[in-house]
Each structure stands twice: as C-alpha cells, then as structure tokens.
C-alpha atoms as a PDB file:
ATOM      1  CA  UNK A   1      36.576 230.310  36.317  1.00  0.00           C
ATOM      2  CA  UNK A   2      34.863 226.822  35.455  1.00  0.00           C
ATOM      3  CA  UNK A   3      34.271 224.067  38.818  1.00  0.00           C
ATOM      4  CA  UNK A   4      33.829 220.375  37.669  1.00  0.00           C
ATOM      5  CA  UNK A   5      31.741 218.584  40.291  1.00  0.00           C
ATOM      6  CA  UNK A   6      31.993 215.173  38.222  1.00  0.00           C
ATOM      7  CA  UNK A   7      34.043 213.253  39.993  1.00  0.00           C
ATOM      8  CA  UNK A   8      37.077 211.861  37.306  1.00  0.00           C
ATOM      9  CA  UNK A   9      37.604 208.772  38.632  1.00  0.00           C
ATOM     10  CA  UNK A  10      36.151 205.329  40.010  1.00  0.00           C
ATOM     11  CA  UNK A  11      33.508 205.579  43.016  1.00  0.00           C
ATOM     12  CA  UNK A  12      32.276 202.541  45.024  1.00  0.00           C
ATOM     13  CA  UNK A  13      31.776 202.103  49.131  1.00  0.00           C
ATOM     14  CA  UNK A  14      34.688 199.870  48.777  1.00  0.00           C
ATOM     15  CA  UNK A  15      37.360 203.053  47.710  1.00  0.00           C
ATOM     16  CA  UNK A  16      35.139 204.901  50.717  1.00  0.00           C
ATOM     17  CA  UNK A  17      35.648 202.869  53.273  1.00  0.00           C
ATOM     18  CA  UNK A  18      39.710 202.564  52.586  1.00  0.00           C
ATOM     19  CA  UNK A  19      39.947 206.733  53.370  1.00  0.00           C
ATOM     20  CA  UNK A  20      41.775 207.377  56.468  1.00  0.00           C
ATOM     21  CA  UNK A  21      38.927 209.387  57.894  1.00  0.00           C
ATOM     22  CA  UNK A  22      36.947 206.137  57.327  1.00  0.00           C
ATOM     23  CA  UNK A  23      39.617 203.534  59.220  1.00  0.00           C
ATOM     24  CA  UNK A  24      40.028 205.732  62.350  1.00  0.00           C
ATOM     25  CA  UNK A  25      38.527 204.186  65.685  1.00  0.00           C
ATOM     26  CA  UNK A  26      36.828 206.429  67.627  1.00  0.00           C
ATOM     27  CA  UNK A  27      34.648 203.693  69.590  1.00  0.00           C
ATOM     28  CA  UNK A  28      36.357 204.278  73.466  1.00  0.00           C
ATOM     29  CA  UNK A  29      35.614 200.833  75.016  1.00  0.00           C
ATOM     30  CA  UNK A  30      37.496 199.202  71.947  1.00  0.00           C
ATOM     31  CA  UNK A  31      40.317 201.957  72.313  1.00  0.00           C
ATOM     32  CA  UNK A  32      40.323 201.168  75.885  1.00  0.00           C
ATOM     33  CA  UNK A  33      40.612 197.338  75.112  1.00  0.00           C
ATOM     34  CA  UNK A  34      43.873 197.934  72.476  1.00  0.00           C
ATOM     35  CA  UNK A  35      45.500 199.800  75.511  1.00  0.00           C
ATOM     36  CA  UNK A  36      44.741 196.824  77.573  1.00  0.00           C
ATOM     37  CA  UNK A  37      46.378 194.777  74.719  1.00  0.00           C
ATOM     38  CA  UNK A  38      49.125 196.969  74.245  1.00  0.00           C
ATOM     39  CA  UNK A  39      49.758 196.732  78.285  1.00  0.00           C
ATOM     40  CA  UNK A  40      50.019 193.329  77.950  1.00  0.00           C
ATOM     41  CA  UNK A  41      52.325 192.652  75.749  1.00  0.00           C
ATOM     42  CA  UNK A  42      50.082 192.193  72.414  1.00  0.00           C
ATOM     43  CA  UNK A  43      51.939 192.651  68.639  1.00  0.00           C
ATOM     44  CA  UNK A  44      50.603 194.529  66.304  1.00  0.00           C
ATOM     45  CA  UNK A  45      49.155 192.285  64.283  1.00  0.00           C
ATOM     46  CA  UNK A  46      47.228 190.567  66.944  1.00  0.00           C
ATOM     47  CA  UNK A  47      45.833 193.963  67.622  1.00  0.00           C
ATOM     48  CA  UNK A  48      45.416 194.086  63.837  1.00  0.00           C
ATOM     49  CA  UNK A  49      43.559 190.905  63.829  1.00  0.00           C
ATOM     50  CA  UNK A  50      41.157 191.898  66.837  1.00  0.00           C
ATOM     51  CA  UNK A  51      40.128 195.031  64.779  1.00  0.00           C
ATOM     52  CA  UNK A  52      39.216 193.471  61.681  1.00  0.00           C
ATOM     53  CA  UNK A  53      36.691 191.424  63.878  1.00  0.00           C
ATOM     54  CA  UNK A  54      35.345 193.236  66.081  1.00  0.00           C
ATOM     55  CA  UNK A  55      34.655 196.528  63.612  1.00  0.00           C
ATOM     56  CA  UNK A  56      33.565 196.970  60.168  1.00  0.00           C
ATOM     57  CA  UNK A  57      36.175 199.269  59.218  1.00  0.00           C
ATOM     58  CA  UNK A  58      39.542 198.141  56.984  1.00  0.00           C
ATOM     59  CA  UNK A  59      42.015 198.692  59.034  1.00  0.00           C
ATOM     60  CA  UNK A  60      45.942 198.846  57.878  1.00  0.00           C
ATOM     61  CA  UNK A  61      48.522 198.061  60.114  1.00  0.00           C
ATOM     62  CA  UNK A  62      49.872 201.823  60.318  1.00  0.00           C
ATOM     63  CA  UNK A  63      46.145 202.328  61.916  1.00  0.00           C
ATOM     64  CA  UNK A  64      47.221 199.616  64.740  1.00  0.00           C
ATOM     65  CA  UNK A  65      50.762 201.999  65.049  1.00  0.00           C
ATOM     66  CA  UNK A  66      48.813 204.912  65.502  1.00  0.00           C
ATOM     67  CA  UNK A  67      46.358 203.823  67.684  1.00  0.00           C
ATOM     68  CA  UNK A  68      48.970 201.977  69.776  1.00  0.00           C
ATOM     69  CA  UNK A  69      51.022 205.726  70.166  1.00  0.00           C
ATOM     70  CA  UNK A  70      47.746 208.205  70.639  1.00  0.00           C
ATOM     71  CA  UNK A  71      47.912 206.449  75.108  1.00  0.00           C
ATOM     72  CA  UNK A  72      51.481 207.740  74.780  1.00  0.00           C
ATOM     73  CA  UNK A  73      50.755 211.049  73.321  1.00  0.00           C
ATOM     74  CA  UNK A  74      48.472 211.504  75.835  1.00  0.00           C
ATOM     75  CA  UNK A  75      50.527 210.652  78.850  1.00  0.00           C
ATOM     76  CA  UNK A  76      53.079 213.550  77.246  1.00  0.00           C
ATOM     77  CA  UNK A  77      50.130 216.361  77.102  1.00  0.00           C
ATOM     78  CA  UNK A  78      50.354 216.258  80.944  1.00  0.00           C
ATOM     79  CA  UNK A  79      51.521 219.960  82.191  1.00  0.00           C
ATOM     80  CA  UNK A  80      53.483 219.227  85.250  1.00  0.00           C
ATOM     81  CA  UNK A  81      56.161 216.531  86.522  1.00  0.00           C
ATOM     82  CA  UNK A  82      52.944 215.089  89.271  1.00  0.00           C
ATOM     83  CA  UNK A  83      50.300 214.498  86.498  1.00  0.00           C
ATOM     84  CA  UNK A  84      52.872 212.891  84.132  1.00  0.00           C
ATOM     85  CA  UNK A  85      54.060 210.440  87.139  1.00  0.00           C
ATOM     86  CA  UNK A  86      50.193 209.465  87.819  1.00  0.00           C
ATOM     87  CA  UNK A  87      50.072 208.921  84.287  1.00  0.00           C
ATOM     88  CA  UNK A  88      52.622 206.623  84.544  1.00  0.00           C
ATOM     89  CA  UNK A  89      52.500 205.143  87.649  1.00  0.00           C
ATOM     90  CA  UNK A  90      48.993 204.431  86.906  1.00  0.00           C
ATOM     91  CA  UNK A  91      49.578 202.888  83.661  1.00  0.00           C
ATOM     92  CA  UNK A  92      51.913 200.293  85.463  1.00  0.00           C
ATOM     93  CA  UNK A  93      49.958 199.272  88.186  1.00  0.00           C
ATOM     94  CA  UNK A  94      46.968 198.121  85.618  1.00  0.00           C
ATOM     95  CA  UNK A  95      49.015 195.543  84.780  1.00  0.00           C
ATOM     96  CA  UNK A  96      47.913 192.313  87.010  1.00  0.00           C
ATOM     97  CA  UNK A  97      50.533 191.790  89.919  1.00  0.00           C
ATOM     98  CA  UNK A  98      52.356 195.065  89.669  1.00  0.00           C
ATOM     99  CA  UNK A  99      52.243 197.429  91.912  1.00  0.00           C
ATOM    100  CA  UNK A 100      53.835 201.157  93.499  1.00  0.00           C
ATOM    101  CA  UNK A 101      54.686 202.861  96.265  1.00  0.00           C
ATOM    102  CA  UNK A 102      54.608 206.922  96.796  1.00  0.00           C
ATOM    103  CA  UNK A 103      56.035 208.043  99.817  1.00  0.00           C
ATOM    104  CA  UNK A 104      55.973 212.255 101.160  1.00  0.00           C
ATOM    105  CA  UNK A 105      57.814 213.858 103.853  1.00  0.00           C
ATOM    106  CA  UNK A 106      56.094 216.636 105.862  1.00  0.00           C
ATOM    107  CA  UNK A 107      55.917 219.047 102.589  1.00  0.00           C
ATOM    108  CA  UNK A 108      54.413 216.612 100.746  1.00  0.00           C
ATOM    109  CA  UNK A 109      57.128 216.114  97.974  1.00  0.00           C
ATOM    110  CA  UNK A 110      57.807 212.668  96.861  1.00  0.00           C
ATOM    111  CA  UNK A 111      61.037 211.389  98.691  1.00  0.00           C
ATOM    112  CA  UNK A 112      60.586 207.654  97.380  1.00  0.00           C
ATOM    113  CA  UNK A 113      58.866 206.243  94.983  1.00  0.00           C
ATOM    114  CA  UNK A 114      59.213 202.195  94.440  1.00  0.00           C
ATOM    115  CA  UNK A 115      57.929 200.147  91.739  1.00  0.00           C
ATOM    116  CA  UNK A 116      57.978 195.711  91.730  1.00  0.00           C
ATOM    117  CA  UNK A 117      56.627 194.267  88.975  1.00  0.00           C
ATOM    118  CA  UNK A 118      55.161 190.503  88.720  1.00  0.00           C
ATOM    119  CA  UNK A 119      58.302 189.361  87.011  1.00  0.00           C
ATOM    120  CA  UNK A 120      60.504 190.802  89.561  1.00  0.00           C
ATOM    121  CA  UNK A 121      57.905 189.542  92.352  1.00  0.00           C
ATOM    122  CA  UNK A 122      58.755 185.642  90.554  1.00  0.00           C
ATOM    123  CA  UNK A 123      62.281 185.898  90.365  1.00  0.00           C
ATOM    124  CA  UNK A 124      62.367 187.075  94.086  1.00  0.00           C
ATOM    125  CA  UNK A 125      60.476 184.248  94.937  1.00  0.00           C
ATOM    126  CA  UNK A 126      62.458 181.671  92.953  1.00  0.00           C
ATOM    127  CA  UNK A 127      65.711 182.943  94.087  1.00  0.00           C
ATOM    128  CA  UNK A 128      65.639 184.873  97.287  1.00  0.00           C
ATOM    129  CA  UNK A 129      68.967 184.055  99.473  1.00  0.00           C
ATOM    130  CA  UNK A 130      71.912 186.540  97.962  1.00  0.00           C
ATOM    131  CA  UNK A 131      70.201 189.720  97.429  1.00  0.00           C
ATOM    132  CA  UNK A 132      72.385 192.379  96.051  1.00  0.00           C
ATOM    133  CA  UNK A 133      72.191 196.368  96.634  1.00  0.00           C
ATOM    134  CA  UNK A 134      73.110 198.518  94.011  1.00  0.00           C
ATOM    135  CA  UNK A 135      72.244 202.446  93.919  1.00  0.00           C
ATOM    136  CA  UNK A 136      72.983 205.118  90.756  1.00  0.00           C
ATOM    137  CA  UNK A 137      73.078 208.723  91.827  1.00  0.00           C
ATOM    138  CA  UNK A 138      71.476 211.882  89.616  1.00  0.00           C
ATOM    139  CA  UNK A 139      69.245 209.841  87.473  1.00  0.00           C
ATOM    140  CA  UNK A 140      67.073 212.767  86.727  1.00  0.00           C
ATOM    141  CA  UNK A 141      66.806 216.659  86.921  1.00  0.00           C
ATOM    142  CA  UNK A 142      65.767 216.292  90.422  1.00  0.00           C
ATOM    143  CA  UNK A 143      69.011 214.272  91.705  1.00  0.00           C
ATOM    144  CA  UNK A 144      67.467 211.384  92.761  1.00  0.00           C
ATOM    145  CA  UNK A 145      69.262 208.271  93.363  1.00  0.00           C
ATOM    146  CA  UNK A 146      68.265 204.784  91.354  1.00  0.00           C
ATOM    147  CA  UNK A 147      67.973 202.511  94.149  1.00  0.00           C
ATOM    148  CA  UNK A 148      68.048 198.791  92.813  1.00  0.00           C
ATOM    149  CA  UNK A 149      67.759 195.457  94.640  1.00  0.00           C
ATOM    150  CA  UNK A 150      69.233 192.317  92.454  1.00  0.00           C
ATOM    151  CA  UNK A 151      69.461 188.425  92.969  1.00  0.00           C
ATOM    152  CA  UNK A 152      71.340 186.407  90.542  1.00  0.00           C
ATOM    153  CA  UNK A 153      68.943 183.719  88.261  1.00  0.00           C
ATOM    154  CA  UNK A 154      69.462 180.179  88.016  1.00  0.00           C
ATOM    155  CA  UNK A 155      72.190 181.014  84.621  1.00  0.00           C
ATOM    156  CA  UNK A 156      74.308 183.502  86.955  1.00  0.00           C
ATOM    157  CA  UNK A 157      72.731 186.503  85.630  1.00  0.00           C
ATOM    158  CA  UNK A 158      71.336 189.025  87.442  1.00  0.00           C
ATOM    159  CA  UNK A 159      67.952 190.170  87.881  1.00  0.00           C
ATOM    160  CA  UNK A 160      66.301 193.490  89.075  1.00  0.00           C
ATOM    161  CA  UNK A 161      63.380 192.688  92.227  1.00  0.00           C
ATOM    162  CA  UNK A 162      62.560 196.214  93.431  1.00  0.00           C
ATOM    163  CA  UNK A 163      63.563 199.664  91.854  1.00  0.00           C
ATOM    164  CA  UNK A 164      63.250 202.907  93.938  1.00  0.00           C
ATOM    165  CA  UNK A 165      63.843 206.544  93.501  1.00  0.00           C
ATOM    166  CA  UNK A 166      64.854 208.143  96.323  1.00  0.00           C
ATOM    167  CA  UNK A 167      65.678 211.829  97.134  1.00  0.00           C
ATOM    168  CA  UNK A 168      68.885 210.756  99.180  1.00  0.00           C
ATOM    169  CA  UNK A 169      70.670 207.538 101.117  1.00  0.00           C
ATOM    170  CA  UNK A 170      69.299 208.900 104.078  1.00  0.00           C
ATOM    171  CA  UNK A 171      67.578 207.139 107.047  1.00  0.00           C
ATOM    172  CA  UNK A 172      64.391 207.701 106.143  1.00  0.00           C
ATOM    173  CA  UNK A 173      64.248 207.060 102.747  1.00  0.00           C
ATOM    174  CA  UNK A 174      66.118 204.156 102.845  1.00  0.00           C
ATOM    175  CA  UNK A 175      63.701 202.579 105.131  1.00  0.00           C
ATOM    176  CA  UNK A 176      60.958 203.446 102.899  1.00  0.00           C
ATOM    177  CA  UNK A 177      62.376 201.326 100.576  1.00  0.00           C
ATOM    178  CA  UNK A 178      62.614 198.127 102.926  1.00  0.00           C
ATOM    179  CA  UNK A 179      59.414 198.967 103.672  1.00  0.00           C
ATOM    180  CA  UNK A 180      58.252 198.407 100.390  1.00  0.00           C
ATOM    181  CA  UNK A 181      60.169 195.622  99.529  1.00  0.00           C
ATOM    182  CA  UNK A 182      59.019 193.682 102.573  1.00  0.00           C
ATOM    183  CA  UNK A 183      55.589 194.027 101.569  1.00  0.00           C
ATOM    184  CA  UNK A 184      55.918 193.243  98.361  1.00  0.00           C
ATOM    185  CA  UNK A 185      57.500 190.075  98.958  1.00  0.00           C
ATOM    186  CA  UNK A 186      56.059 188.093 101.888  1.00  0.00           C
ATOM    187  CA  UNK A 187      58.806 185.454 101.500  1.00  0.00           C
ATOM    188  CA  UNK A 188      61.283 188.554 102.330  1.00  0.00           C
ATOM    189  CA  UNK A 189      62.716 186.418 105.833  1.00  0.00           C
ATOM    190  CA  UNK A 190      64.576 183.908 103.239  1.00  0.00           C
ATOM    191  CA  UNK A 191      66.922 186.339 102.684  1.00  0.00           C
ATOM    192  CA  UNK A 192      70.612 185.028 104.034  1.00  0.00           C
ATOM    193  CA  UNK A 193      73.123 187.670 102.613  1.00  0.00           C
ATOM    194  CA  UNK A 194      73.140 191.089 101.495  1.00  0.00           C
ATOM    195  CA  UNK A 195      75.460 191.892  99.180  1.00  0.00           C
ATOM    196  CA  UNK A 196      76.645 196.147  99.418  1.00  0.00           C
ATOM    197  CA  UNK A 197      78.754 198.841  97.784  1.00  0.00           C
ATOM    198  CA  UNK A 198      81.267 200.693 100.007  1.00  0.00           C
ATOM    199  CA  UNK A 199      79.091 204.359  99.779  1.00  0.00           C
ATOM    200  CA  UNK A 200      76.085 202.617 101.578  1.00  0.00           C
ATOM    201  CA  UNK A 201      75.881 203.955 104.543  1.00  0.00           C
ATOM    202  CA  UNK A 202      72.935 202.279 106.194  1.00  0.00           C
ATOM    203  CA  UNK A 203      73.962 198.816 107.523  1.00  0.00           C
ATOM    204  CA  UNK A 204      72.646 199.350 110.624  1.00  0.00           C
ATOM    205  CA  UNK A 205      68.889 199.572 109.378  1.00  0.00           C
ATOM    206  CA  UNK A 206      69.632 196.689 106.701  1.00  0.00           C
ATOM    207  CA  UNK A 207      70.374 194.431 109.964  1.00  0.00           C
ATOM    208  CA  UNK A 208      67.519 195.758 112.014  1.00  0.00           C
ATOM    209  CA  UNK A 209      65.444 195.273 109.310  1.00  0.00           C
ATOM    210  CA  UNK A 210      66.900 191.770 108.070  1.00  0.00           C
ATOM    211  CA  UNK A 211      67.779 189.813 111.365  1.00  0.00           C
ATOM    212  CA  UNK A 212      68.685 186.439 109.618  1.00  0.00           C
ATOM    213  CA  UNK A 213      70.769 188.196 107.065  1.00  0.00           C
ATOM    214  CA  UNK A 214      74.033 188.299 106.920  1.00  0.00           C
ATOM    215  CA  UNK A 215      75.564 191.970 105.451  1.00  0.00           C
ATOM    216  CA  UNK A 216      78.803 191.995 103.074  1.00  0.00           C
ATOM    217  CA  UNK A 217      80.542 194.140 101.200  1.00  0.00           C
ATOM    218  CA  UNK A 218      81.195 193.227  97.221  1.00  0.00           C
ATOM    219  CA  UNK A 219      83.849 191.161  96.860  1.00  0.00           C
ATOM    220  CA  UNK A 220      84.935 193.744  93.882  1.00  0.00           C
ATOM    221  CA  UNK A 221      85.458 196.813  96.460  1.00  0.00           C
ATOM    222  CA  UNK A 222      87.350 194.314  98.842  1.00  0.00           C
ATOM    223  CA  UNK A 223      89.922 193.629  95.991  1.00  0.00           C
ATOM    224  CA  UNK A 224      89.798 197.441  95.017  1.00  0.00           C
ATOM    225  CA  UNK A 225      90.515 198.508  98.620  1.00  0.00           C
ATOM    226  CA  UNK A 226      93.540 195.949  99.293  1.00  0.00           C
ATOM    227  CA  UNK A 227      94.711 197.269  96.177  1.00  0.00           C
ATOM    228  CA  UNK A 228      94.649 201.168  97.382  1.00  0.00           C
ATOM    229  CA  UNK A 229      95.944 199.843 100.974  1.00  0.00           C
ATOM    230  CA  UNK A 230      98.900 197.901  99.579  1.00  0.00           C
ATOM    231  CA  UNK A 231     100.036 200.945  97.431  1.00  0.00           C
ATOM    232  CA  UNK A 232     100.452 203.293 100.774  1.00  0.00           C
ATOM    233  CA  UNK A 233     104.152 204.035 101.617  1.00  0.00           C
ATOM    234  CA  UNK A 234     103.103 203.097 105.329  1.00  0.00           C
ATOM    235  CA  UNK A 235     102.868 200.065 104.274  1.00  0.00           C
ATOM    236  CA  UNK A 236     106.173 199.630 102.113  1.00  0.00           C
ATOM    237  CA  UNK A 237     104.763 200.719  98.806  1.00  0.00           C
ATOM    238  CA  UNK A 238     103.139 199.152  95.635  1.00  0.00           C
ATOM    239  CA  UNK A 239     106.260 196.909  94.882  1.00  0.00           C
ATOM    240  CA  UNK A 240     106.021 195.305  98.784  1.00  0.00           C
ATOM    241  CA  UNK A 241     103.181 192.430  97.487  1.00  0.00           C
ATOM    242  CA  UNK A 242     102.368 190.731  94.578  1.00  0.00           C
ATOM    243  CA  UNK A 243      98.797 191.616  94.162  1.00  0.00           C
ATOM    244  CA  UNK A 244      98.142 189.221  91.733  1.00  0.00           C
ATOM    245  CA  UNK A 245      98.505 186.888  94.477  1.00  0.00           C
ATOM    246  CA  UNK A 246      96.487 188.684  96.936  1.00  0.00           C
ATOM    247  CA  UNK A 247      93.681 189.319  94.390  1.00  0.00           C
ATOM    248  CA  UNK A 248      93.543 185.550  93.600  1.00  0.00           C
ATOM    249  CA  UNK A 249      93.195 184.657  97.223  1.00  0.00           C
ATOM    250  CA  UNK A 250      90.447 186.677  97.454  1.00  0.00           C
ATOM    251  CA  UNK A 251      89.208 184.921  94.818  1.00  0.00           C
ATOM    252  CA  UNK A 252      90.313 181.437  96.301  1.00  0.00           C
ATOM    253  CA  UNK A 253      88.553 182.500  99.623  1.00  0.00           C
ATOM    254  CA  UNK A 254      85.225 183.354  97.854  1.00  0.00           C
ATOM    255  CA  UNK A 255      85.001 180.162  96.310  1.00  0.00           C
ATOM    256  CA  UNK A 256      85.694 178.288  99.481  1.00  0.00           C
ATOM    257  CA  UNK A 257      82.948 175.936  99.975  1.00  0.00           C
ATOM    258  CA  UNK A 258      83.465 175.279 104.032  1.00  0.00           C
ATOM    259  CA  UNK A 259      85.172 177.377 106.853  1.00  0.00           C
ATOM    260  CA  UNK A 260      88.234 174.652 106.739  1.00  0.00           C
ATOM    261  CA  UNK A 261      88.639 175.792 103.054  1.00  0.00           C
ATOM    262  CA  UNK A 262      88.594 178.789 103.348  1.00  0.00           C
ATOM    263  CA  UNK A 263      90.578 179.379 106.463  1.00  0.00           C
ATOM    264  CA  UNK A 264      93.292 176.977 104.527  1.00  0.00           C
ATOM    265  CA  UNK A 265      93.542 179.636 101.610  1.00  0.00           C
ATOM    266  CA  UNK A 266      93.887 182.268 104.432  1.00  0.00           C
ATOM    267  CA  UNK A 267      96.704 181.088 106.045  1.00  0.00           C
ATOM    268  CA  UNK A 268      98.311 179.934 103.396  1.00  0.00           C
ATOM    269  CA  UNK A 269      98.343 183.563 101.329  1.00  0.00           C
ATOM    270  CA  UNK A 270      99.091 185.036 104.477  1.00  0.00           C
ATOM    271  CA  UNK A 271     102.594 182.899 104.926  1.00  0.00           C
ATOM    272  CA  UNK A 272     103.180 183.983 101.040  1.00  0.00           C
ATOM    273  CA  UNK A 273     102.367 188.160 101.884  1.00  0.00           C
ATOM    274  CA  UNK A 274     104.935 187.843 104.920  1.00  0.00           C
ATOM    275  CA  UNK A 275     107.742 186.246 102.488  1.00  0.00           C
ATOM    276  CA  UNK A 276     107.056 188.704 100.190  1.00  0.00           C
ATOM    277  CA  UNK A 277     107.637 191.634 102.889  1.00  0.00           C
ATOM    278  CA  UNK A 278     110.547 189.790 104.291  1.00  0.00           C
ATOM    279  CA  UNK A 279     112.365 189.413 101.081  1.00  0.00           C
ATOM    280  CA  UNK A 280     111.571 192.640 100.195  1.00  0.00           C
ATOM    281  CA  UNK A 281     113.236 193.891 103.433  1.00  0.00           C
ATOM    282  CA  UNK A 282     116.010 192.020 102.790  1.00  0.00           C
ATOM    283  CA  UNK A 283     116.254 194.096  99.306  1.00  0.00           C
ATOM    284  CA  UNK A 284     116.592 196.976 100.755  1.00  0.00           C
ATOM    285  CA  UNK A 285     118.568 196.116 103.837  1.00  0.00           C
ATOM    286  CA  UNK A 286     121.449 195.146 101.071  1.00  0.00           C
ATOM    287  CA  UNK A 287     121.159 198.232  99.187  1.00  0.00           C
ATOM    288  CA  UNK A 288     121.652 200.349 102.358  1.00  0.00           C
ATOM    289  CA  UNK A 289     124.570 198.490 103.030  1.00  0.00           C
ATOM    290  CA  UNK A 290     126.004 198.642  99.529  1.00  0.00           C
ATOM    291  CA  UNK A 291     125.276 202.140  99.727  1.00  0.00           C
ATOM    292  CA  UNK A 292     127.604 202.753 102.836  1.00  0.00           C
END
C-alpha cells in the first residue's frame, strides 16, 4: 500500500477560501442580524450583498438559503406543542408593531390565542366601519376554531384585522377575543356594523361590547334561509314563489341607498310574492274542481 501526500492539483488561498467549511458564518451577532433581515422582508440577494461586506468570506447565494432556513430548523427542534408556539409567537412579535395575545383558563391551557399584525393594525385604521366576523372550525389537532375579523379595502376586497384561535364559541373565549381586538385598535368605537354568520351565537356580548354598532347577519345566509323557508310545504312548497325574484330583492334592498329606497323595493316585492301565492291558489283551486 503506497499514500501520495502531494497534492495533484492547483493550491492557492483563493481555491481555500471557496470550500464550504470556509463560507459558513458562524459569527452570532451577524446571524442574528440576517434573521432580523429575513423578518423583515429582505431577498436573498440583499442578504447576499450585506455578507460580502461585512465578512471576508465568499459567500454563494445557496450560503444566504441556508443560513436563511437554519432559524427555521431551529424553531422545528422544539419537543413539545408550548415551546414550538413561543418559538413562534416570539418570532412574530419582533417584528415592529406586531403583537399577541395568550390567554389560560384555570388549568392553565391556552383557550385563545390572538395575533394583529401592523398591516392589519393599518387597514383597520383606514377602513374601520363594516367589520365582518368570520370563524373556521377544527383548524388543528386540537379543534380549535379560526376566529377571523375582516373589513373590506378601498378595491372591495377583503382584508384580515385580527386572527384568533380559540378552544370554542363560548362566552369566555369569545370575549377574549374583543378584548384583544379593542386593545389593539384604539380607534375600535368607529365601528358602525358587524357583519355575522348564522352559527354565531354571541350577539349579545358583540352589542355589549360594541354599543354604536349595529349587528347583521350576511346578506348570503338571509338569501340561503328564504330559500330553505320558501321550500317548506307549510308554506305552499318550492313552486309557490319565484325566488329569483325574492333573491333579487334582497339584492335591490341591500343596495338601497336611503330608508325611502329601500322600503320602496320592500313593498313593491312584497305586492309581487302575494300575486304569486294568489295565482298559485288559483292553480290549484281549478284543478280541484276539474278533478271533481
């Protein structure tokens, strides 16, 4: 057995210093700043560029990735569901403006949790009559509930202001989370209409809690509701109304831009819904009669 300790091929620093073991940053405060860089929104190659300068290494971009991914690594090494939640909780609120909100029952377990960020804090601000309710149930192995507020932007669209988990709708959680809210936005008394789903159950608390506010139920389950009411036999079956006409007065009703308007469009539809039963009646009245 012969060993060759000649090296075979070109050596200068400059080969050296491109090794991997050579490019890796182990200096903490500049990790520390790339995370803060990283948090705020920083590309790559900004991070790339910030590198170059402030070490003497020759770093490649898939140093930046790496470096970028070792914080999230970390946060994953965590052993239980708490420490991973700190991890992240934490990792939000080090961004300037946002902020979170634990709350524990009498065992100590987490029953909500609420998170605004500075955008959402903004677009509250900019746009804080309608806000709109919206909750998703089971969102993680622990059942709890996605509990969202929303106002619509400037284009129509709509925009998240306050997300909360929550263990359950119940009383207590749910006035954790208008607790929250109303600290986190001071301007929280501009608020002129709530917009809800027909499974919340709280609109008692939403008025305590929102004096000025006026409480409604979507104009989606409205229309979904008359629909389900209109098909009962009680009330002469599916083939009784035209429910493209009652759908588009709802419509014409939620687009009416003064009480005259709107009760107009109400009594109006209303005379239309009673011809419809009458001639209807008259329908069947003739086929009894036929009949006999």
């Amino acid at each position: 057995t012969r060993c060759v300790v000649v090296h075979n091929h070109a050596i200068d620093h400059n080969i050296y210093s491109n090794y991997p073991s050579q490019r890796r940053i182990e200096d903490e405060g500049v990790i520390d700043i790339v995370n803060e860089m990283r948090l705020a929104g920083s590309k790559p190659r900004l991070i790339l560029q910030f590198l170059r300068r402030s070490t003497d290494k020759k770093i490649i971009l898939r140093d930046v990735h790496n470096l970028v991914q070792r914080p999230k690594r970390e946060r994953r090494t965590a052993s239980t569901v708490e420490e991973r939640l700190e991890l992240v909780l934490r990792s939000f609120c080090s961004s300037e403006g946002n902020s979170a909100t634990v709350f524990v029952d009498d065992k100590k377990t987490a029953q909500t949790i609420a998170v605004l960020s500075h955008q959402m804090h903004r677009f509250f601000e900019a746009f804080p009559q309608i806000v709109l309710l919206d909750s998703t149930h089971n969102t993680n192995a622990s059942r709890y509930q996605l509990f969202s507020f929303m106002v619509n932007d400037v284009f129509g669209q709509g925009q998240y202001v306050q997300h909360a988990l929550v263990e359950n709708e119940s009383h207590a959680c749910m006035k954790d989370v208008i607790l929250a809210f109303k600290k986190g936005n001071p301007s929280w008394d501009e608020i002129r209409v709530f917009m809800i789903d027909k499974d919340f159950s709280e609109v008692s608390l939403l008025r305590q809690a929102f004096p000025r506010a006026t409480v409604l139920l979507c104009w989606f389950h409205v229309k979904k509701y008359l629909r389900a009411e209109m098909a009962k036999s009680e009330y002469g079956g599916r083939y009784t109304y035209d429910m493209e006409k009652v759908e588009d007065s709802v419509d014409m009703m939620i687009r009416a831009d003064s009480r005259a308007s709107y009760m107009k469009v109400f009594y109006q539809k209303l005379g239309q819904l009673q011809g419809d039963v009458e001639r209807v009646w008259q329908g069947r009245a003739s086929t009894s009669r036929k009949q006999h």
